[in-house]
PDBML (XML) file of the C-alpha atoms, coordinates in Angstrom:
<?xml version="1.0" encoding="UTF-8" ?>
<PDBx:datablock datablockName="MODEL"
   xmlns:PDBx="http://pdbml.pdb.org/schema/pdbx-v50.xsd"
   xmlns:xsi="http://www.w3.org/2001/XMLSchema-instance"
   xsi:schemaLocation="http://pdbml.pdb.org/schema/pdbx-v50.xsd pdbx-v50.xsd">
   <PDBx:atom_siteCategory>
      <PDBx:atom_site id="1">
         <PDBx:B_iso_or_equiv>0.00</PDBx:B_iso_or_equiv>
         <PDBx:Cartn_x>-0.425</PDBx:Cartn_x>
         <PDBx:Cartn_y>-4.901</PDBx:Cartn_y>
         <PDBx:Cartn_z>6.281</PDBx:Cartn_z>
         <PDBx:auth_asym_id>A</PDBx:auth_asym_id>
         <PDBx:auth_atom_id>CA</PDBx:auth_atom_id>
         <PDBx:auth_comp_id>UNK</PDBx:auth_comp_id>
         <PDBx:auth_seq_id>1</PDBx:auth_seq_id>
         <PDBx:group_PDB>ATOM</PDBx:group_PDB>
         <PDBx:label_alt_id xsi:nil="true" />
         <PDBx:label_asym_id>A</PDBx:label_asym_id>
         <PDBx:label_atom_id>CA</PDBx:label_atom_id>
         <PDBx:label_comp_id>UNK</PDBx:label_comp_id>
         <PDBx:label_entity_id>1</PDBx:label_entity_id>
         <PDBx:label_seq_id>1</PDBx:label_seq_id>
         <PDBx:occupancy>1.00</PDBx:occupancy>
         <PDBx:pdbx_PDB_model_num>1</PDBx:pdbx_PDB_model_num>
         <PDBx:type_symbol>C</PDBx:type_symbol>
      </PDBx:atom_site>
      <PDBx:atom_site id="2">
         <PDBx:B_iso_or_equiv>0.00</PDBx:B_iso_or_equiv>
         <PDBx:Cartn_x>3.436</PDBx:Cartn_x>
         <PDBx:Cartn_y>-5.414</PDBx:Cartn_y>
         <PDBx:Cartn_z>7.394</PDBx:Cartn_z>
         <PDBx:auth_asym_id>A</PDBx:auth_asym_id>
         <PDBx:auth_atom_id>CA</PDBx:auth_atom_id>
         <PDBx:auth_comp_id>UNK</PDBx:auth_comp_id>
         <PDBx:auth_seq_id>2</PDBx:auth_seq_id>
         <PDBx:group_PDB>ATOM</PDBx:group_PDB>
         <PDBx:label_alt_id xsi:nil="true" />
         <PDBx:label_asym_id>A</PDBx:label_asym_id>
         <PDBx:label_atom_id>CA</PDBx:label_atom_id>
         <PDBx:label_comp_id>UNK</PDBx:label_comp_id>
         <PDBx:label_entity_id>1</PDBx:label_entity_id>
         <PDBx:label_seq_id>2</PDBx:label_seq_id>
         <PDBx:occupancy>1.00</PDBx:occupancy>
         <PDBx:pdbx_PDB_model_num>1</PDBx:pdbx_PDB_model_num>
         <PDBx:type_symbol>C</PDBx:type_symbol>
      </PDBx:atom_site>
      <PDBx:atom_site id="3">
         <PDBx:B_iso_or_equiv>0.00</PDBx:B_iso_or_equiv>
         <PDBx:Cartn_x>4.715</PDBx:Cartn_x>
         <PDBx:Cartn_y>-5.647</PDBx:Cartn_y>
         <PDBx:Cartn_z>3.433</PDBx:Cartn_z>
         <PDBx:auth_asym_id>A</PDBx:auth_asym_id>
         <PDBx:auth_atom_id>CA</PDBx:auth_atom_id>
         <PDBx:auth_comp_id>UNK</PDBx:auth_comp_id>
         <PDBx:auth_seq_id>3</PDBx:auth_seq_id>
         <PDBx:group_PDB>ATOM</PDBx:group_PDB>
         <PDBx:label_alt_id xsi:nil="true" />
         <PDBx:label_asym_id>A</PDBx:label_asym_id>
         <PDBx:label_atom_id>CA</PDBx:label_atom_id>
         <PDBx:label_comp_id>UNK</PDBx:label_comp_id>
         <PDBx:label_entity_id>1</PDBx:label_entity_id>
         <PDBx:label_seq_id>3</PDBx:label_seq_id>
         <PDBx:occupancy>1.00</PDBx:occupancy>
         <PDBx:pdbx_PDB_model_num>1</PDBx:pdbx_PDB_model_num>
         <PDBx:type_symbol>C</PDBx:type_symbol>
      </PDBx:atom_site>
      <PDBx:atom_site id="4">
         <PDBx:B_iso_or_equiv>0.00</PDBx:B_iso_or_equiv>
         <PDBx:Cartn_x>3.084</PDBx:Cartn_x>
         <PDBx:Cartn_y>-2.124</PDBx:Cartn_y>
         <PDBx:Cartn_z>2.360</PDBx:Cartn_z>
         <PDBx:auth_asym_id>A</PDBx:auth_asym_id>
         <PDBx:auth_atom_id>CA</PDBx:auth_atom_id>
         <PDBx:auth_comp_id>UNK</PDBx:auth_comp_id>
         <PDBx:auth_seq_id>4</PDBx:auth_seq_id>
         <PDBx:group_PDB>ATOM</PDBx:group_PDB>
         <PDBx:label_alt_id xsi:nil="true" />
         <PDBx:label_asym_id>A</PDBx:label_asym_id>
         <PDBx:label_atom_id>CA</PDBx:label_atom_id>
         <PDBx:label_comp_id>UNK</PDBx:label_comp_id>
         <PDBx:label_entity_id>1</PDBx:label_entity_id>
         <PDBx:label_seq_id>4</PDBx:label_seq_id>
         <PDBx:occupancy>1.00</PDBx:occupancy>
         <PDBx:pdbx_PDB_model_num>1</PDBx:pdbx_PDB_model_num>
         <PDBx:type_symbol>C</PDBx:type_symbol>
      </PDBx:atom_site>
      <PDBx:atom_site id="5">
         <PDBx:B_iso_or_equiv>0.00</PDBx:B_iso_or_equiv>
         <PDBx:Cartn_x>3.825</PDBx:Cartn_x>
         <PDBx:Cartn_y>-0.535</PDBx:Cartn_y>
         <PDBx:Cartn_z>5.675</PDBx:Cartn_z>
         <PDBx:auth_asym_id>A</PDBx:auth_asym_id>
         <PDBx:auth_atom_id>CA</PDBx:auth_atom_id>
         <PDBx:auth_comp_id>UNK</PDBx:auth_comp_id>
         <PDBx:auth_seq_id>5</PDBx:auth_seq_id>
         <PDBx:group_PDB>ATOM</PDBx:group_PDB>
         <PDBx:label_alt_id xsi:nil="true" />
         <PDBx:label_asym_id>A</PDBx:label_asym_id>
         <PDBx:label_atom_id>CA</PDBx:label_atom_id>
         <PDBx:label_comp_id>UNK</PDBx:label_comp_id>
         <PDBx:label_entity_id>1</PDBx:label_entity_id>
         <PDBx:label_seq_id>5</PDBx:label_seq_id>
         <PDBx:occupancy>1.00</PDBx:occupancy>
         <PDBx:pdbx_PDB_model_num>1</PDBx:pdbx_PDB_model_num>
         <PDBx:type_symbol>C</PDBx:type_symbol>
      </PDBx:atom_site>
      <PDBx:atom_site id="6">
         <PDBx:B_iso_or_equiv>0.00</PDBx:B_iso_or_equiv>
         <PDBx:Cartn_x>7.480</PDBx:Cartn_x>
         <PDBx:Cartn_y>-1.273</PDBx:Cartn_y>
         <PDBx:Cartn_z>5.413</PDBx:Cartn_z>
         <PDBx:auth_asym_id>A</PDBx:auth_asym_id>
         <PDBx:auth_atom_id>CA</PDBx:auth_atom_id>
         <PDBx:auth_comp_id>UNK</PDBx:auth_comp_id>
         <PDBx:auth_seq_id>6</PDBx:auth_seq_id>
         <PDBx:group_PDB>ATOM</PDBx:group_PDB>
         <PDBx:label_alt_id xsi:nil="true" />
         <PDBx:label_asym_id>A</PDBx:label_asym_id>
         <PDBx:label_atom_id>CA</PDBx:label_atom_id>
         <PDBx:label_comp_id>UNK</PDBx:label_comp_id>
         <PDBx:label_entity_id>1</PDBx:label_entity_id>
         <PDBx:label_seq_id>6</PDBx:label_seq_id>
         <PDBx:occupancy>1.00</PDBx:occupancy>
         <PDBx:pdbx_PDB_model_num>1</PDBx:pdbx_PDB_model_num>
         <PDBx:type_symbol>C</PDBx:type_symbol>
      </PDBx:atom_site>
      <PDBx:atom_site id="7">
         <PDBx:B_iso_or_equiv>0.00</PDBx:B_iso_or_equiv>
         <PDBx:Cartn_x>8.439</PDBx:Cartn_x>
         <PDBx:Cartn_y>0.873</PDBx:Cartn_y>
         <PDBx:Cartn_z>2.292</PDBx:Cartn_z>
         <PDBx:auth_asym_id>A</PDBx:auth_asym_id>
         <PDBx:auth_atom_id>CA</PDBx:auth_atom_id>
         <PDBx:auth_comp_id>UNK</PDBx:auth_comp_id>
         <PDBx:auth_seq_id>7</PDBx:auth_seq_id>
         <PDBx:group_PDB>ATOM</PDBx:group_PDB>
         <PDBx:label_alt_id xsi:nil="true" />
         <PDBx:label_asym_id>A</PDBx:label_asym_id>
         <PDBx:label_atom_id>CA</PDBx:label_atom_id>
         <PDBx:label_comp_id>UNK</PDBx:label_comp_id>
         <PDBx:label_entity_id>1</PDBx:label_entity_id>
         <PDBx:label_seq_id>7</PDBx:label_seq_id>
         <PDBx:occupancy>1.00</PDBx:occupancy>
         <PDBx:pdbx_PDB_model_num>1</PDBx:pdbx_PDB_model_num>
         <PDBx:type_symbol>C</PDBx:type_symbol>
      </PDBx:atom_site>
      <PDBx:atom_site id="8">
         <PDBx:B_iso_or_equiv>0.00</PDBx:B_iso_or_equiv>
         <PDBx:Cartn_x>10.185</PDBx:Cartn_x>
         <PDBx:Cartn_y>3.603</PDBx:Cartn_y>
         <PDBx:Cartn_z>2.382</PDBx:Cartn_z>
         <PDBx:auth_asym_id>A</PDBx:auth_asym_id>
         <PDBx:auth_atom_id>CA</PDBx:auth_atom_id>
         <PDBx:auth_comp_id>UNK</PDBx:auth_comp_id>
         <PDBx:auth_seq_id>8</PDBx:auth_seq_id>
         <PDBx:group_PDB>ATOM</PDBx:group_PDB>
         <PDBx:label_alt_id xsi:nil="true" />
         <PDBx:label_asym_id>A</PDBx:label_asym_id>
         <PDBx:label_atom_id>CA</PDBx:label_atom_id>
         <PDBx:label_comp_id>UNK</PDBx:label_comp_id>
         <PDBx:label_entity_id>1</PDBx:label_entity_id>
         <PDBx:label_seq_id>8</PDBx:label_seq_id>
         <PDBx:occupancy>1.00</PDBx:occupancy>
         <PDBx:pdbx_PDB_model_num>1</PDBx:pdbx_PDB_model_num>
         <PDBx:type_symbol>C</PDBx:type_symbol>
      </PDBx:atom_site>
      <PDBx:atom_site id="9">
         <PDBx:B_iso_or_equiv>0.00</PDBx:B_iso_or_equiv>
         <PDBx:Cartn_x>8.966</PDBx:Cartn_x>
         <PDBx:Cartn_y>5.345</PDBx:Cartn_y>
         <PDBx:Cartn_z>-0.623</PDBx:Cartn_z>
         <PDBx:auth_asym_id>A</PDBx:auth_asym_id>
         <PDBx:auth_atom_id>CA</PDBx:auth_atom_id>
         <PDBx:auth_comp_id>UNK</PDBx:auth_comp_id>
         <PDBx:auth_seq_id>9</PDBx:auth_seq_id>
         <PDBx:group_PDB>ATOM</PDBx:group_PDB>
         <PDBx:label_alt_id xsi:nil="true" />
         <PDBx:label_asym_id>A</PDBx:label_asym_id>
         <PDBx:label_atom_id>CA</PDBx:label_atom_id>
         <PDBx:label_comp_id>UNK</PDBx:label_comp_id>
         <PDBx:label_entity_id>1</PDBx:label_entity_id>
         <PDBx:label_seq_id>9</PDBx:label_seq_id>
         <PDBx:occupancy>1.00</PDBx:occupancy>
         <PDBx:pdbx_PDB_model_num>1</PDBx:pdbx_PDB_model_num>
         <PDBx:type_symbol>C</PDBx:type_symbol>
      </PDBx:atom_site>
      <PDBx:atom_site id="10">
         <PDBx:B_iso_or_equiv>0.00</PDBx:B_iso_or_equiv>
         <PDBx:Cartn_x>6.017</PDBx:Cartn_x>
         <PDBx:Cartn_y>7.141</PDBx:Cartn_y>
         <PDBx:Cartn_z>-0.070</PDBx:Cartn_z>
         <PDBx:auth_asym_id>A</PDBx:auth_asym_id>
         <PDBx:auth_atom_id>CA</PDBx:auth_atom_id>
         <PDBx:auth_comp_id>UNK</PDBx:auth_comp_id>
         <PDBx:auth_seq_id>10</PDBx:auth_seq_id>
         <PDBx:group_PDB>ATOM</PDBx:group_PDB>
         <PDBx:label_alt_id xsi:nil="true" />
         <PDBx:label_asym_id>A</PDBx:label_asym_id>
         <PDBx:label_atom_id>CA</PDBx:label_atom_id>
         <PDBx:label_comp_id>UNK</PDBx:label_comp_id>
         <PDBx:label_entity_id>1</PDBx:label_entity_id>
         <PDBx:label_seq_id>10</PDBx:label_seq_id>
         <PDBx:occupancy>1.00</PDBx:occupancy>
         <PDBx:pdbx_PDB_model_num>1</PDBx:pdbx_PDB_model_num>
         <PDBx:type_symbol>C</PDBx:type_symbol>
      </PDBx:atom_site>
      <PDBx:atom_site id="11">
         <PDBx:B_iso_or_equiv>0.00</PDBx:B_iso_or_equiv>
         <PDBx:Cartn_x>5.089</PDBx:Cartn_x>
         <PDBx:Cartn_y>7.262</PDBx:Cartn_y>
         <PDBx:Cartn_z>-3.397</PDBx:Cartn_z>
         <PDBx:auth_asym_id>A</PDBx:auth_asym_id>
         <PDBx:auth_atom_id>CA</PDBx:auth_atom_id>
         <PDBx:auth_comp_id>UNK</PDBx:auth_comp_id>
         <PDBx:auth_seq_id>11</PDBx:auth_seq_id>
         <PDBx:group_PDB>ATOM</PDBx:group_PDB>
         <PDBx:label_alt_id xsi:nil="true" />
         <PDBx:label_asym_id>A</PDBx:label_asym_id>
         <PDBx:label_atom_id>CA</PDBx:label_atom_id>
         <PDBx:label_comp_id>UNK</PDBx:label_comp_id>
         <PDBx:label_entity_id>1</PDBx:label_entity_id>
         <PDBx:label_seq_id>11</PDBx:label_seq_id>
         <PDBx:occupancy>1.00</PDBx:occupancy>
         <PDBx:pdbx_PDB_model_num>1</PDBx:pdbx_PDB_model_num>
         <PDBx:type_symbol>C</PDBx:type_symbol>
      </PDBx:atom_site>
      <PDBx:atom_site id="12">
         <PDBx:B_iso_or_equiv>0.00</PDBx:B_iso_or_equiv>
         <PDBx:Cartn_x>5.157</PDBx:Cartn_x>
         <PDBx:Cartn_y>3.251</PDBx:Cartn_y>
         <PDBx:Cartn_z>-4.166</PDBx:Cartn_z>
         <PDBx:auth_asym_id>A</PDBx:auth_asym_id>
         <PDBx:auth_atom_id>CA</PDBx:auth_atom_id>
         <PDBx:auth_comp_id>UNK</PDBx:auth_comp_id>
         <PDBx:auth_seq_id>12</PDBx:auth_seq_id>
         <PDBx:group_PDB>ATOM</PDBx:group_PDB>
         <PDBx:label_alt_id xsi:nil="true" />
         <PDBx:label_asym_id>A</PDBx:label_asym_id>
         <PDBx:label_atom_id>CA</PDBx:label_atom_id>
         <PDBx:label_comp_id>UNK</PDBx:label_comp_id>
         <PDBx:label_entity_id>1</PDBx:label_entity_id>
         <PDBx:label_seq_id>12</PDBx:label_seq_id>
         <PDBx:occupancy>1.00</PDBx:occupancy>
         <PDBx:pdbx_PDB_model_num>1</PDBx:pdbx_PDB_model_num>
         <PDBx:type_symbol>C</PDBx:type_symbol>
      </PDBx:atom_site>
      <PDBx:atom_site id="13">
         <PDBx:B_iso_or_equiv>0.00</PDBx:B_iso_or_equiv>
         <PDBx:Cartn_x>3.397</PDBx:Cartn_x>
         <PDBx:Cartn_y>2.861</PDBx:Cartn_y>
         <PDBx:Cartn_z>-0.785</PDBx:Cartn_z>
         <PDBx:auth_asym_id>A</PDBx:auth_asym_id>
         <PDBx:auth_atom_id>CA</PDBx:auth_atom_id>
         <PDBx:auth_comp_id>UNK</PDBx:auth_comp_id>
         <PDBx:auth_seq_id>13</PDBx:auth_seq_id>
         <PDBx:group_PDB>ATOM</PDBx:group_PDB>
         <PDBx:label_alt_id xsi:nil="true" />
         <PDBx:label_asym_id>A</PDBx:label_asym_id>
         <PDBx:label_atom_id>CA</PDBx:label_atom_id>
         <PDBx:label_comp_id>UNK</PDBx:label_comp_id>
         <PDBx:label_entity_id>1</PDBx:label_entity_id>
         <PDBx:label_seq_id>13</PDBx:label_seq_id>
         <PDBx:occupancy>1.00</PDBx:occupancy>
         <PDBx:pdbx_PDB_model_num>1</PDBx:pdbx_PDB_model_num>
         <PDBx:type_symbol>C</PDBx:type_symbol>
      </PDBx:atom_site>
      <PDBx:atom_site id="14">
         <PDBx:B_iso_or_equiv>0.00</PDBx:B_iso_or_equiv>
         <PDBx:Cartn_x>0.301</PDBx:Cartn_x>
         <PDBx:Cartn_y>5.124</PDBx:Cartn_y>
         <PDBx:Cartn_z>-2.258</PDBx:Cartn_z>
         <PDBx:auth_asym_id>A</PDBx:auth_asym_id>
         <PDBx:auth_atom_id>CA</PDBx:auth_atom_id>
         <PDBx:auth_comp_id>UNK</PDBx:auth_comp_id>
         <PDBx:auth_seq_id>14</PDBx:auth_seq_id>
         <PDBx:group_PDB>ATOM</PDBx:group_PDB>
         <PDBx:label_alt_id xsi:nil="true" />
         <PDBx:label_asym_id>A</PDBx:label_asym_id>
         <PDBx:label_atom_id>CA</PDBx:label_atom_id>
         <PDBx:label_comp_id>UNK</PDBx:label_comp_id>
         <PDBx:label_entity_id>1</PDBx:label_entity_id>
         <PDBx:label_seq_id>14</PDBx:label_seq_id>
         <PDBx:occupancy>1.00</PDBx:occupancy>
         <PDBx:pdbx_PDB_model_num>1</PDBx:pdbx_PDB_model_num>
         <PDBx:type_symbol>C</PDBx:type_symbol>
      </PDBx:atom_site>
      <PDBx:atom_site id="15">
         <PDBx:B_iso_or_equiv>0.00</PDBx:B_iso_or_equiv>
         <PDBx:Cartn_x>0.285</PDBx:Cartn_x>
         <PDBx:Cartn_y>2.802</PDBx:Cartn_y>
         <PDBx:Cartn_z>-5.178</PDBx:Cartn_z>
         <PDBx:auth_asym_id>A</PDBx:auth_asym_id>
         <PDBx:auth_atom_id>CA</PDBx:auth_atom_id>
         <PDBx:auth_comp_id>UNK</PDBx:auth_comp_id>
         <PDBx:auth_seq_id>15</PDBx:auth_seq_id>
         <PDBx:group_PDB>ATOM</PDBx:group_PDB>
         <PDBx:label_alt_id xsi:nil="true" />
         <PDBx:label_asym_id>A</PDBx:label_asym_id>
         <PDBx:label_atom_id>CA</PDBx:label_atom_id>
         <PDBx:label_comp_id>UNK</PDBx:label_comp_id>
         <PDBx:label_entity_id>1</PDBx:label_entity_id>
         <PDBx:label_seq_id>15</PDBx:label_seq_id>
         <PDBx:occupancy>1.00</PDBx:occupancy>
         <PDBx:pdbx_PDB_model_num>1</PDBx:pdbx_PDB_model_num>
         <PDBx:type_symbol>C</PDBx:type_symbol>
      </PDBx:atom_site>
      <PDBx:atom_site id="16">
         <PDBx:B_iso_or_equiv>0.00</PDBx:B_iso_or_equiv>
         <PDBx:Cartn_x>-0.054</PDBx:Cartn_x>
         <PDBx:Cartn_y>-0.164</PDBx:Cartn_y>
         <PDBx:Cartn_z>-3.673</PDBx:Cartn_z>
         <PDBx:auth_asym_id>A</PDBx:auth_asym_id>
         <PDBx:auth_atom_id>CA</PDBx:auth_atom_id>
         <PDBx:auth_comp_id>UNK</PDBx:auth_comp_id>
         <PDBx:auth_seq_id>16</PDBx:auth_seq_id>
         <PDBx:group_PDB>ATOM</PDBx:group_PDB>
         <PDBx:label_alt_id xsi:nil="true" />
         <PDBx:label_asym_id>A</PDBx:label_asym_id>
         <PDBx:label_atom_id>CA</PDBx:label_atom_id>
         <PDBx:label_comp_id>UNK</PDBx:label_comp_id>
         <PDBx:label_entity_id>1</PDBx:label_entity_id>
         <PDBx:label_seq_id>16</PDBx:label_seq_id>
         <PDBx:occupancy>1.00</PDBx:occupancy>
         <PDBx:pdbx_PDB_model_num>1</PDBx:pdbx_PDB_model_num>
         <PDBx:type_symbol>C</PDBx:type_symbol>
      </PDBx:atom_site>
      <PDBx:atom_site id="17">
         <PDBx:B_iso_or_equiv>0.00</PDBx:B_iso_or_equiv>
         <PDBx:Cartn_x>-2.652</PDBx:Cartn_x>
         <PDBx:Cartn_y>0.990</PDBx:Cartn_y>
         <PDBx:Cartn_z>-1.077</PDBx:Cartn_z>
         <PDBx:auth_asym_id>A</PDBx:auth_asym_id>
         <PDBx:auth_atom_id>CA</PDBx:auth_atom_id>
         <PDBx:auth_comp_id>UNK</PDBx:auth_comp_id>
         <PDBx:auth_seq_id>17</PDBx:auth_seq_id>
         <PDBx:group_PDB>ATOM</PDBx:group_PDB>
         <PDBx:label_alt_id xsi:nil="true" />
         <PDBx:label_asym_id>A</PDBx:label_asym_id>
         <PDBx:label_atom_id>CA</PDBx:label_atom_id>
         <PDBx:label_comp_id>UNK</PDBx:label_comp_id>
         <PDBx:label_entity_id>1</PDBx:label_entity_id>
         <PDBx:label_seq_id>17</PDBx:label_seq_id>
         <PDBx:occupancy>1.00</PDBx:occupancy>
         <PDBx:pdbx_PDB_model_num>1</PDBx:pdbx_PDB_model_num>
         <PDBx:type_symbol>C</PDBx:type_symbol>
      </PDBx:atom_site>
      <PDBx:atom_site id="18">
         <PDBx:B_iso_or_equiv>0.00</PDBx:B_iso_or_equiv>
         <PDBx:Cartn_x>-4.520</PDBx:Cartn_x>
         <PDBx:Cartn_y>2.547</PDBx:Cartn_y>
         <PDBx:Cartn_z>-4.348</PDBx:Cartn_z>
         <PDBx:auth_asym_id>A</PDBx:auth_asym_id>
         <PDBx:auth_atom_id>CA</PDBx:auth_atom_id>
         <PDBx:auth_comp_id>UNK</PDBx:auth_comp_id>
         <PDBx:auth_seq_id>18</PDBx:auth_seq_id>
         <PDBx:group_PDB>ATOM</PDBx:group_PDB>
         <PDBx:label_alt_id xsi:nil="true" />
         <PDBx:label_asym_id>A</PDBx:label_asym_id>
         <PDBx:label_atom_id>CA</PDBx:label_atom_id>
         <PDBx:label_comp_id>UNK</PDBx:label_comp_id>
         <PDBx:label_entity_id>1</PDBx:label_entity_id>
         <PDBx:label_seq_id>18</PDBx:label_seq_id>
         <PDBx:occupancy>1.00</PDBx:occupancy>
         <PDBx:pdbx_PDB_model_num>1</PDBx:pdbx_PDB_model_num>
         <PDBx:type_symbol>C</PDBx:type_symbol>
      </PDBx:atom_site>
      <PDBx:atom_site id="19">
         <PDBx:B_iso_or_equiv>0.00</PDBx:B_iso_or_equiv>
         <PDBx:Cartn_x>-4.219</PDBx:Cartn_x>
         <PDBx:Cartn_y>-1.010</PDBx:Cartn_y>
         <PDBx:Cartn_z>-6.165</PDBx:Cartn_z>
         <PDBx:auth_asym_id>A</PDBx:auth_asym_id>
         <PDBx:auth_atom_id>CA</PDBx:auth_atom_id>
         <PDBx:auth_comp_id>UNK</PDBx:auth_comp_id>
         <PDBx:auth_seq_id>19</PDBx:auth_seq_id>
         <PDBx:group_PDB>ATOM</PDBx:group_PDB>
         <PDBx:label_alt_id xsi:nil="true" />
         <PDBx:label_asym_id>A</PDBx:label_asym_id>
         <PDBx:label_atom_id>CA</PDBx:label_atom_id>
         <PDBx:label_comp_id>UNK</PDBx:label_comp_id>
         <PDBx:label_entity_id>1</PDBx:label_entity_id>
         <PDBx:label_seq_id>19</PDBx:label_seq_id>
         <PDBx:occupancy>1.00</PDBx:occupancy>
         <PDBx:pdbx_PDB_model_num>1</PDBx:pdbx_PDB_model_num>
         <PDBx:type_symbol>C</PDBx:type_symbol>
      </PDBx:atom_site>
      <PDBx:atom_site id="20">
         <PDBx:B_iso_or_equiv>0.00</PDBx:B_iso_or_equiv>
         <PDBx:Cartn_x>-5.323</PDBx:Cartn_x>
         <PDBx:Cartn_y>-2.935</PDBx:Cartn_y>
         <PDBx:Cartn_z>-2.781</PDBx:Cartn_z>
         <PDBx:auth_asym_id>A</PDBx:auth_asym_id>
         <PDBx:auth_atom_id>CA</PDBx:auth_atom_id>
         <PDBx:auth_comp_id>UNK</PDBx:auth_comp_id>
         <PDBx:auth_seq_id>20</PDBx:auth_seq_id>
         <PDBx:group_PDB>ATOM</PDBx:group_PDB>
         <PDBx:label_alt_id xsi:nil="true" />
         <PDBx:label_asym_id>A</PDBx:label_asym_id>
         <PDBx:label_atom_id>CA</PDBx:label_atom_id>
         <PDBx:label_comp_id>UNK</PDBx:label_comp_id>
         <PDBx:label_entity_id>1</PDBx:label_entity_id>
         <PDBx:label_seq_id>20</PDBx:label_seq_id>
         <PDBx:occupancy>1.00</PDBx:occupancy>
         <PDBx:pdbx_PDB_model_num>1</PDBx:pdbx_PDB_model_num>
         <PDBx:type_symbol>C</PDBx:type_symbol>
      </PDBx:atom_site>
      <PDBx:atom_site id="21">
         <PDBx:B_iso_or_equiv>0.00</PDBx:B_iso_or_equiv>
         <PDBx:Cartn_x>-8.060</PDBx:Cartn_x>
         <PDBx:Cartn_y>-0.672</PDBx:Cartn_y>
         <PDBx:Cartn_z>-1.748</PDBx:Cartn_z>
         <PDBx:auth_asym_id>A</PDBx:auth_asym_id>
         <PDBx:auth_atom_id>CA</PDBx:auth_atom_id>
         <PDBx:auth_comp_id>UNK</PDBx:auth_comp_id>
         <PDBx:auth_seq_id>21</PDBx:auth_seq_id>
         <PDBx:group_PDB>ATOM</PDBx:group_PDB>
         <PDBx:label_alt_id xsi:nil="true" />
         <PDBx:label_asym_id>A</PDBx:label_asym_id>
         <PDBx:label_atom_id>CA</PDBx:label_atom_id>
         <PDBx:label_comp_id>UNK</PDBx:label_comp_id>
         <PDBx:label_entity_id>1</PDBx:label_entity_id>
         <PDBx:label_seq_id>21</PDBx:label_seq_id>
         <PDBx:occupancy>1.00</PDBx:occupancy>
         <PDBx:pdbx_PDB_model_num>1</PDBx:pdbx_PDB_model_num>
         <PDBx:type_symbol>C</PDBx:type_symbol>
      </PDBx:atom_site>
      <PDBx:atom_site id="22">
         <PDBx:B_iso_or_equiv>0.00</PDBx:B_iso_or_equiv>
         <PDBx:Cartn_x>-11.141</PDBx:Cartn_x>
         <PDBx:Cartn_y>-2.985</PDBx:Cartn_y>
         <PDBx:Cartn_z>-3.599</PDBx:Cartn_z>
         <PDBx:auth_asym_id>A</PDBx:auth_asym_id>
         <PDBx:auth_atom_id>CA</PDBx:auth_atom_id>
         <PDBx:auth_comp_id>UNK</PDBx:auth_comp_id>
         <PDBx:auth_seq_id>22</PDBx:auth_seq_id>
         <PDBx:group_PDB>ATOM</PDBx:group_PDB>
         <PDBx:label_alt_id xsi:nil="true" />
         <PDBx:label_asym_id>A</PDBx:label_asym_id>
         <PDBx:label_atom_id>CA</PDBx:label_atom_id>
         <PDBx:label_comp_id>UNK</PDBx:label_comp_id>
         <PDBx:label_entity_id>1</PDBx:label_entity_id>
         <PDBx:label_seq_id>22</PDBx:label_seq_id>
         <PDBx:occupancy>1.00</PDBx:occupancy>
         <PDBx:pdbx_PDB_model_num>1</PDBx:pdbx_PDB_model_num>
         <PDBx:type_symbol>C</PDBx:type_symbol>
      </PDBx:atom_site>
      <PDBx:atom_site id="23">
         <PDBx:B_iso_or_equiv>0.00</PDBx:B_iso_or_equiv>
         <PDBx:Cartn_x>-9.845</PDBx:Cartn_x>
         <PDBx:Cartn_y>-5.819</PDBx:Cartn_y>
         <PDBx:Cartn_z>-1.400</PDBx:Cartn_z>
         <PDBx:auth_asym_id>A</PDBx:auth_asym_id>
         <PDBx:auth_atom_id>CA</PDBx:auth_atom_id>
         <PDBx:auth_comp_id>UNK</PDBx:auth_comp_id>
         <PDBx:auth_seq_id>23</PDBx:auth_seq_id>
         <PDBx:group_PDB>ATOM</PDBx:group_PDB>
         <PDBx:label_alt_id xsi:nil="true" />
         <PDBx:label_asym_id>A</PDBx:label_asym_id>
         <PDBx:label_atom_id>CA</PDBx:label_atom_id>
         <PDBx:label_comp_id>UNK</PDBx:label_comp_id>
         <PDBx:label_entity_id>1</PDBx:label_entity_id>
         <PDBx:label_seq_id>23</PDBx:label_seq_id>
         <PDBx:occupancy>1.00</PDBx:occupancy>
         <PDBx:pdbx_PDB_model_num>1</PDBx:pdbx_PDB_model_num>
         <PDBx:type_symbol>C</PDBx:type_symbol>
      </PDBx:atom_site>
      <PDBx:atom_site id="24">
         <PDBx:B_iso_or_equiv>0.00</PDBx:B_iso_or_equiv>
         <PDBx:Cartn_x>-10.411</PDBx:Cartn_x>
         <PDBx:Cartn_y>-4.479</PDBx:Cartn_y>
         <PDBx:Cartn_z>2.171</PDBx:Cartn_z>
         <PDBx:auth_asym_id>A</PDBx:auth_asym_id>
         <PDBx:auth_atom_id>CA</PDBx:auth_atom_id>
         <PDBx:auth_comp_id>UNK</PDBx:auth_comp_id>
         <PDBx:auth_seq_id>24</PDBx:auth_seq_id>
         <PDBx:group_PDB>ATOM</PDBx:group_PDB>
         <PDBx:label_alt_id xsi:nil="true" />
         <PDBx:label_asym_id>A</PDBx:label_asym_id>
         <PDBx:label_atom_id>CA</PDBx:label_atom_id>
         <PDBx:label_comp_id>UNK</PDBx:label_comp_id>
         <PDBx:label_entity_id>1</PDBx:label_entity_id>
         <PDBx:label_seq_id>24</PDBx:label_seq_id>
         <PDBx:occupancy>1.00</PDBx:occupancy>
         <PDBx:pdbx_PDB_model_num>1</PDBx:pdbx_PDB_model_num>
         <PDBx:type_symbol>C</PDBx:type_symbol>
      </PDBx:atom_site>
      <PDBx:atom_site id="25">
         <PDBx:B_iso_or_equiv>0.00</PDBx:B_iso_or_equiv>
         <PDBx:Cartn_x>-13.726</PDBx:Cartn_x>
         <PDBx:Cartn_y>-3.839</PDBx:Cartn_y>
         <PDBx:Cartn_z>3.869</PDBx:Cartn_z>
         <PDBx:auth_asym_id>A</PDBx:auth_asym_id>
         <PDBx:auth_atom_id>CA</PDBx:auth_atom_id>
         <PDBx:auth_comp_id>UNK</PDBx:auth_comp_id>
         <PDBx:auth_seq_id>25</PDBx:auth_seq_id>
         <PDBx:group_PDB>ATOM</PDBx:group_PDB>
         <PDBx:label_alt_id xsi:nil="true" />
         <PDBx:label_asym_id>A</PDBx:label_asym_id>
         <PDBx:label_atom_id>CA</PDBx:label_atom_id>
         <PDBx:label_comp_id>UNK</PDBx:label_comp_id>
         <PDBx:label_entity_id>1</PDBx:label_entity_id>
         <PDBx:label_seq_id>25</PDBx:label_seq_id>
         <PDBx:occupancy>1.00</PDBx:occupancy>
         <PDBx:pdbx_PDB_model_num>1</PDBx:pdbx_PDB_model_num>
         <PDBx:type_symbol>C</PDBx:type_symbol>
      </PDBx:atom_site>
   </PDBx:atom_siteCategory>
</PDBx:datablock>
């Protein structure tokens, strides 16, 4: 999605595709 795909920091982008990753098919 455009929010998560925006940052800049790798690391807080890995976090937040780890703490989304339940929600997507």
């Amino acid at each position: 999605g455009k929010k998560i795909a925006a940052a800049k920091d790798w690391t807080k982008k890995l976090e937040d595709v780890v703490a989304n990753a339940p929600n997507w098919d």
